[in-house]
C-alpha atoms as a PDB file:
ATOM      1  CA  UNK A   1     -19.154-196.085 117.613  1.00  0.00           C
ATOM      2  CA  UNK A   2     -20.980-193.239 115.965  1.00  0.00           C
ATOM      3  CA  UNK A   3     -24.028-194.102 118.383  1.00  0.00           C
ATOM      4  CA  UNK A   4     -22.487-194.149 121.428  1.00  0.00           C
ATOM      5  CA  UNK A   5     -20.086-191.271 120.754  1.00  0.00           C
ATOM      6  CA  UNK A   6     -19.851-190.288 124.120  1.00  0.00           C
ATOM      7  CA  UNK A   7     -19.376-193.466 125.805  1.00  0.00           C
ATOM      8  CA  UNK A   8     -16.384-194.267 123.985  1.00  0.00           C
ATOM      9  CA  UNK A   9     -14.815-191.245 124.197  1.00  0.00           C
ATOM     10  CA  UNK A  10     -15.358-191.945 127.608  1.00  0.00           C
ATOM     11  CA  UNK A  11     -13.704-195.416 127.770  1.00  0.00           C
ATOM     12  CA  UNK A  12     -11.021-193.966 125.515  1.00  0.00           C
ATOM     13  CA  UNK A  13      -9.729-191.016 128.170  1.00  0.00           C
ATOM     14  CA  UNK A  14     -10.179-193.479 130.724  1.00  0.00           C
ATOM     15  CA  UNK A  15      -7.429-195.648 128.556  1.00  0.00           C
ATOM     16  CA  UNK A  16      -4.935-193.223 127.692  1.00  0.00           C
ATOM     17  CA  UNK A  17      -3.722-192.469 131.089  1.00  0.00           C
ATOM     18  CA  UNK A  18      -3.084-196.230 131.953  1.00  0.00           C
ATOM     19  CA  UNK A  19      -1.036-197.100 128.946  1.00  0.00           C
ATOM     20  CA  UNK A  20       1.280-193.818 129.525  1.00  0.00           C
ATOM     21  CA  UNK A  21       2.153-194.932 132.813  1.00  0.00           C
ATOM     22  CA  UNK A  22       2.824-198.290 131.579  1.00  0.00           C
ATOM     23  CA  UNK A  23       4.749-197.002 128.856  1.00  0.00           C
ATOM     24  CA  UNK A  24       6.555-194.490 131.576  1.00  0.00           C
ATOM     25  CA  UNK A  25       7.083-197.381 133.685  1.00  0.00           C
ATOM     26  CA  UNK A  26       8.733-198.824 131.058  1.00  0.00           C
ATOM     27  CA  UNK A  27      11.111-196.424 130.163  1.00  0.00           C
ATOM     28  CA  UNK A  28      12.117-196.079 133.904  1.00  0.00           C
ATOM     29  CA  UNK A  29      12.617-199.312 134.479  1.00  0.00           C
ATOM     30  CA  UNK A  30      15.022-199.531 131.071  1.00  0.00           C
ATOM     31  CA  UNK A  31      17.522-196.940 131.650  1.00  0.00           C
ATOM     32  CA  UNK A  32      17.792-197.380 135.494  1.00  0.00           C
ATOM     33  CA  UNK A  33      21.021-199.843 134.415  1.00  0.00           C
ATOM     34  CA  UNK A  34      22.842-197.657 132.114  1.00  0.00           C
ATOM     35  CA  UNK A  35      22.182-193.826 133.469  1.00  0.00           C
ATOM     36  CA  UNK A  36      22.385-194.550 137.334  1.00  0.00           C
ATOM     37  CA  UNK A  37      24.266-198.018 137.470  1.00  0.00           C
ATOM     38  CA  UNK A  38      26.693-197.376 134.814  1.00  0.00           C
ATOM     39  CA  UNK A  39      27.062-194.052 134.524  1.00  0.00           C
ATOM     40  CA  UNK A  40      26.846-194.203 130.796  1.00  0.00           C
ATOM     41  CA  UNK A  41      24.965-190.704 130.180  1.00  0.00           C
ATOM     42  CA  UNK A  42      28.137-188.678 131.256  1.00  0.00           C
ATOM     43  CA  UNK A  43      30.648-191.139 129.771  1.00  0.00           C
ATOM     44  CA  UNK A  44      29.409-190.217 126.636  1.00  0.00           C
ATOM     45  CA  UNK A  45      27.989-193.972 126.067  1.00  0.00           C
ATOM     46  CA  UNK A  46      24.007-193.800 126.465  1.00  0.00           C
ATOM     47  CA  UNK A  47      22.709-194.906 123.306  1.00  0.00           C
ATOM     48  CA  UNK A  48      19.175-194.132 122.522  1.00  0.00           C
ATOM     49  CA  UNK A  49      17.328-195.535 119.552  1.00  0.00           C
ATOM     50  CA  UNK A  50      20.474-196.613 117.861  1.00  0.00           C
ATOM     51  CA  UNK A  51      22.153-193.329 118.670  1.00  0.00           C
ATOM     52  CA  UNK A  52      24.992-191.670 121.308  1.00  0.00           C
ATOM     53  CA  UNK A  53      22.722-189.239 123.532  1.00  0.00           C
ATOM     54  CA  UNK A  54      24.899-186.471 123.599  1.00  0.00           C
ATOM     55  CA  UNK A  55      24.437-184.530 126.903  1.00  0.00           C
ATOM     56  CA  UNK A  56      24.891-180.606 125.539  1.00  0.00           C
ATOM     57  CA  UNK A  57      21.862-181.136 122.701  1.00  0.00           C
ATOM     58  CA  UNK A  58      19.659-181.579 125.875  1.00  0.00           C
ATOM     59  CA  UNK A  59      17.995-178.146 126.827  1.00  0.00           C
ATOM     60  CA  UNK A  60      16.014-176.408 127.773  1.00  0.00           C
ATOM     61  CA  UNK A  61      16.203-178.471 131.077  1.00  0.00           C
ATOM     62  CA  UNK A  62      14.843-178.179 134.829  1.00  0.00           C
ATOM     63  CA  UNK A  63      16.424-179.535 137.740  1.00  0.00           C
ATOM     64  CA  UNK A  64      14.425-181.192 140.625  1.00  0.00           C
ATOM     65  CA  UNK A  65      15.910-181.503 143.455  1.00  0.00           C
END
């Protein structure tokens, strides 16, 4: 690697980007269910790693509409 510095670092930022959509896709794809489907976010039952997401912790916050 230390010879060809720049040709991995090139390969490497090339990489990143791919595996955060993957990783984005992911995430979409997993609470689709639960926060549109089941309304579980504002029923006070979204769990996220093991925990209740509680809706008033979450801020500062933009709206997209």
């Amino acid at each position: 690697m230390g010879m060809n510095l720049g040709r991995h670092l090139e390969s490497f930022k090339g990489r990143v980007p791919s595996l955060l959509v993957g990783a984005i896709a992911e995430f979409y794809l997993e609470t689709i269910k639960p926060v549109f489907q089941e309304y579980a976010l504002p029923q006070g039952r979204l769990q996220g790693r093991g925990r209740t997401v509680n809706p008033a912790a979450i801020h500062p916050t933009a709206l997209l509409t």
